[in-house]
Protein backbone atom coordinates (compact mmCIF):
# COMPACT_ATOMS: atom_id res chain seq x y z
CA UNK A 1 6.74 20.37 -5.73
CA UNK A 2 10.34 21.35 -4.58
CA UNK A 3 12.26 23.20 -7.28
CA UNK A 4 15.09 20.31 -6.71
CA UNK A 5 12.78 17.47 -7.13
CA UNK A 6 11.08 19.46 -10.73
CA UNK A 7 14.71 19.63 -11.86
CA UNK A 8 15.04 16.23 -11.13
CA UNK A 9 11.80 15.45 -13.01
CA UNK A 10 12.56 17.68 -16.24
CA UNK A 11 16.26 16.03 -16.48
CA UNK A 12 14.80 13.08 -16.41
CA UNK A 13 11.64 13.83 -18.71
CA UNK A 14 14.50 14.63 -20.98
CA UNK A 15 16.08 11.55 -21.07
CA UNK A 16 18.84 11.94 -18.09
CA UNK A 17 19.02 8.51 -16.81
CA UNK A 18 20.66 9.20 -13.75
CA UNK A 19 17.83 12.35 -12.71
CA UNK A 20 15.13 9.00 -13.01
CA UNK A 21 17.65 6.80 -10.49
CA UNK A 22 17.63 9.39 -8.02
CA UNK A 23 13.49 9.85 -8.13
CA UNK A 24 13.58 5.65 -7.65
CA UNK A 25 15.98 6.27 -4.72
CA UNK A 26 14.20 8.96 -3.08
CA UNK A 27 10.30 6.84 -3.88
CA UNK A 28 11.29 2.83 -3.70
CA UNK A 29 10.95 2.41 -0.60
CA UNK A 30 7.45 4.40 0.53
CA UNK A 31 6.48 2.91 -2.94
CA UNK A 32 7.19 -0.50 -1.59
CA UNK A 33 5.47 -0.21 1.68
CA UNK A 34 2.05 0.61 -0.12
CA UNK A 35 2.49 -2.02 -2.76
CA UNK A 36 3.03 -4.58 0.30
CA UNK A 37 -0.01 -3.25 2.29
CA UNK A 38 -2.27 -4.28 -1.20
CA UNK A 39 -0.70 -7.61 -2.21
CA UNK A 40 1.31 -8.87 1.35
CA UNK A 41 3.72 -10.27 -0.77
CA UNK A 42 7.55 -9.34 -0.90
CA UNK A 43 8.25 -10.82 -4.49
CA UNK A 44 5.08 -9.38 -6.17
CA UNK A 45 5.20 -5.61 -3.98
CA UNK A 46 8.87 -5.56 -5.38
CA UNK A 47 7.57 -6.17 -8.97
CA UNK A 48 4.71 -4.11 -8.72
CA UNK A 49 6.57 -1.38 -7.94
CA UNK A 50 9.21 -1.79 -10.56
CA UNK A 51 6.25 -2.25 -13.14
CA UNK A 52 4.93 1.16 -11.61
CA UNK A 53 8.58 3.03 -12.38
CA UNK A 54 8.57 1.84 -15.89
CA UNK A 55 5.48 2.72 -16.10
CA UNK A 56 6.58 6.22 -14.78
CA UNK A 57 9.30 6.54 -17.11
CA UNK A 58 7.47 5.95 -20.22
CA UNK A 59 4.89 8.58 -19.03
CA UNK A 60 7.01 11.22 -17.49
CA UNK A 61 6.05 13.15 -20.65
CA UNK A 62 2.73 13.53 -19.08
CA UNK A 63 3.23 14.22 -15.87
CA UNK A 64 1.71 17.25 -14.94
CA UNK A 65 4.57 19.63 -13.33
CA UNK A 66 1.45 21.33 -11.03
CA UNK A 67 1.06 18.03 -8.92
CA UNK A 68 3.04 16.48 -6.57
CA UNK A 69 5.18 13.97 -7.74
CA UNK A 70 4.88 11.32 -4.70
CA UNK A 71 1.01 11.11 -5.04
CA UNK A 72 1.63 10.24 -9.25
CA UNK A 73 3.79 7.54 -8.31
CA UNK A 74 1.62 6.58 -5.41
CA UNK A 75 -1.60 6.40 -7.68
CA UNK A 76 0.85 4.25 -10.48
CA UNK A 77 1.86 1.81 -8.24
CA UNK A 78 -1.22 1.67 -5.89
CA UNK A 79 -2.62 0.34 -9.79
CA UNK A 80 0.00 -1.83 -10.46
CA UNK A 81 -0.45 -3.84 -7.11
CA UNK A 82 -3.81 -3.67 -8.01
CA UNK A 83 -3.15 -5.12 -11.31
CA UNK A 84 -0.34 -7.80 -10.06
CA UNK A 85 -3.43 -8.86 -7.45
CA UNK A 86 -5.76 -9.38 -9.88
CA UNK A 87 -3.46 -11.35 -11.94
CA UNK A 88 -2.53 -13.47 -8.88
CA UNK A 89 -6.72 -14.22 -8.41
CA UNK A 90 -6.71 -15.29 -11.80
CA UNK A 91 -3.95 -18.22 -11.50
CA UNK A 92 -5.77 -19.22 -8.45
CA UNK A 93 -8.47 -19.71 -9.66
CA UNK A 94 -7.01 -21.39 -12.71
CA UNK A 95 -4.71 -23.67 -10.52
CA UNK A 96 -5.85 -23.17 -7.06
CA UNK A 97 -4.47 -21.65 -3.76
CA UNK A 98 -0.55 -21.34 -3.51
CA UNK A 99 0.27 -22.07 0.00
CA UNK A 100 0.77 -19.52 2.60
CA UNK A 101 4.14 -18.21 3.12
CA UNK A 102 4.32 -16.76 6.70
CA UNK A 103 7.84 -15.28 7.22
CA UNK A 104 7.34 -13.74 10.36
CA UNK A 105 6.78 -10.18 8.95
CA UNK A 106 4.55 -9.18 12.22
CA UNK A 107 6.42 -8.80 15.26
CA UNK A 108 5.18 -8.35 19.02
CA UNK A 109 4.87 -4.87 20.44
CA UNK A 110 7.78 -4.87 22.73
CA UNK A 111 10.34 -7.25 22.56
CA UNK A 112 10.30 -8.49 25.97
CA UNK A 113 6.75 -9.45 25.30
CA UNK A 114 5.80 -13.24 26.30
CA UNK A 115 4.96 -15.59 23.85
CA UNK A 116 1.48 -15.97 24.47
CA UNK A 117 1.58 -12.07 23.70
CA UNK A 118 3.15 -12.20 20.80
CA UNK A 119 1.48 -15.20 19.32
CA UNK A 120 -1.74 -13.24 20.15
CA UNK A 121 -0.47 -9.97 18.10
CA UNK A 122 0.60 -12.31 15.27
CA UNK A 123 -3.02 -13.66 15.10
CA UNK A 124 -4.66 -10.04 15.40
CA UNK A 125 -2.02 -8.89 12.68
CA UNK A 126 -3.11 -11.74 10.25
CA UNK A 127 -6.84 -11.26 11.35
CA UNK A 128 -6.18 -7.60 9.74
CA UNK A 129 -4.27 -8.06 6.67
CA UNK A 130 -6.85 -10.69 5.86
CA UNK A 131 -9.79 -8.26 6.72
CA UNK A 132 -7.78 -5.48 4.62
CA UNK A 133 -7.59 -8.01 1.81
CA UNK A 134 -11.33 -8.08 1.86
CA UNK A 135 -12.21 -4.50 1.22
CA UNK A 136 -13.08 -2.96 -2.22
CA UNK A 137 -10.03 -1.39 -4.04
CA UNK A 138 -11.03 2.23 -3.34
CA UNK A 139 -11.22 1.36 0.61
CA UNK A 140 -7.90 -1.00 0.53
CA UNK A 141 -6.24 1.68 -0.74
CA UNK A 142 -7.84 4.50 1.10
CA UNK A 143 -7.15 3.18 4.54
CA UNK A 144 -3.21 2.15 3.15
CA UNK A 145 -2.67 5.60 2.14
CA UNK A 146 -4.11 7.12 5.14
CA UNK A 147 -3.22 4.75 8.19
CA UNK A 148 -0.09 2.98 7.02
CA UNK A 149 1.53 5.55 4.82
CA UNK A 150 0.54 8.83 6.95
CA UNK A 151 -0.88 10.51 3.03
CA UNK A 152 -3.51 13.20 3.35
CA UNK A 153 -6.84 13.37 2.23
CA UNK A 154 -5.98 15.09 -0.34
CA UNK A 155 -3.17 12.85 -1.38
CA UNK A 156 -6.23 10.34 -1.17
CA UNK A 157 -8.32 11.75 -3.78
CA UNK A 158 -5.76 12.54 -6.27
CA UNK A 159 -4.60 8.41 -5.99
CA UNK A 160 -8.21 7.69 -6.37
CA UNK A 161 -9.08 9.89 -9.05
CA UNK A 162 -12.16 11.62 -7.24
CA UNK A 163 -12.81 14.09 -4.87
CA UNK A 164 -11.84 14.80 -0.70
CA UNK A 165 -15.32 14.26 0.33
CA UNK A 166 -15.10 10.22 -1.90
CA UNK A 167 -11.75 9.78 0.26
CA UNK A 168 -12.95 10.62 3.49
CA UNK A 169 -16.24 8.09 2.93
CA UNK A 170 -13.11 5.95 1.67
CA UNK A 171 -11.02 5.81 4.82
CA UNK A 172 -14.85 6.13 6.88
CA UNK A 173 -16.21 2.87 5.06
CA UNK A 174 -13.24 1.31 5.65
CA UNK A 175 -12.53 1.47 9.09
CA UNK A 176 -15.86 1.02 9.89
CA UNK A 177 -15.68 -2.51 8.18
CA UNK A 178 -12.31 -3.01 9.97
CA UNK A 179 -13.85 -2.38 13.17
CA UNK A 180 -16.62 -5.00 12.61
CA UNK A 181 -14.24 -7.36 11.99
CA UNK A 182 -11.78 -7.25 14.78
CA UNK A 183 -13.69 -5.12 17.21
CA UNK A 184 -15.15 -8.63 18.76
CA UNK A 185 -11.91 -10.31 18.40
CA UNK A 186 -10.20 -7.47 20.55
CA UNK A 187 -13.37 -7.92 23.00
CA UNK A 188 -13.05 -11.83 23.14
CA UNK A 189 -8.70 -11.05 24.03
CA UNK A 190 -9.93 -8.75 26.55
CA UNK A 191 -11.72 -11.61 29.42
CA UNK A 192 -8.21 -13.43 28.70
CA UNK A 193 -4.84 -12.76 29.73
CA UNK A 194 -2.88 -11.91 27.04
């Protein structure tokens, strides 16, 4: 960790409100990408990840000064998404389905793209976040981390709790199931003209 960002982290282990504001400045964002990749919601990525600072805050006495700061908050809020999923299942299944709330989050490629393009890329990018949705926790997050938010393997493991090698069969399993799934959609777009 940078000697800037462990000042930042002692200040604010000792109480200095305004060391914590600049960690949530310098993480929100990055935070809020990987909460969105688990739960595709705005609303809930938004309160996941403010559940995951207070969370932080409270245990910033046990933060270990040896790790890297980015892959605690990761692994906090990678949990809380988790946890804000979970919760979501269970009013579903106590009330049923909410409806879907497309907001047009997935764009075409290029912007001078024709609609028939676009509308195609739309479908692909729903057929993914759906098949994403579908995967265990451990290879949700694994392939999030690794393919959305650029982390390393060994960023991976410490998120996960395990070792390298459990990542890397992670991010394996997971694209592997990816690829089953929209491999023979991308081979059905390929006889048409898209």
């Amino acid at each position: 960790m940078e000697a800037a960002e462990l000042e930042r982290v002692r200040r604010a282990r000792g109480g200095d409100a305004e060391a914590f504001r600049g960690i949530v400045e310098t993480y929100s964002r990055p935070l809020w990408r990987a909460a969105f990749r688990v739960l595709d919601d705005h609303v809930a990525a938004e309160d996941a990840v403010q559940d995951a600072f207070l969370h932080a805050w409270r245990a910033l006495d046990r933060f270990d000064e040896h790790a890297e700061l980015s892959t605690w908050l990761y692994r906090i809020t990678i949990n809380a998404a988790i946890d804000h999923r979970r919760e979501r299942r269970r009013r579903e299944a106590r009330s049923g389905p909410l409806p879907e709330d497309f907001d047009g989050q997935v764009t075409a490629r290029s912007p001078a793209a024709d609609p028939h393009r676009q509308a195609y890329w739309r479908e692909m990018a729903g057929h993914a976040q759906e098949a994403i949705s579908e995967l265990p926790e451990a290879e949700r997050t694994a392939i999030l981390l690794r393919h959305f938010e650029g982390r390393s393997i060994a960023e991976i493991a410490r998120v996960l709790g395990g070792g390298e090698n459990a990542a890397k069969q992670a991010v394996f399993r997971a694209v592997r199931k990816l690829r089953a799934v929209l491999g023979p959609l991308m081979e059905i777009s390929r006889g048409e003209t898209v």
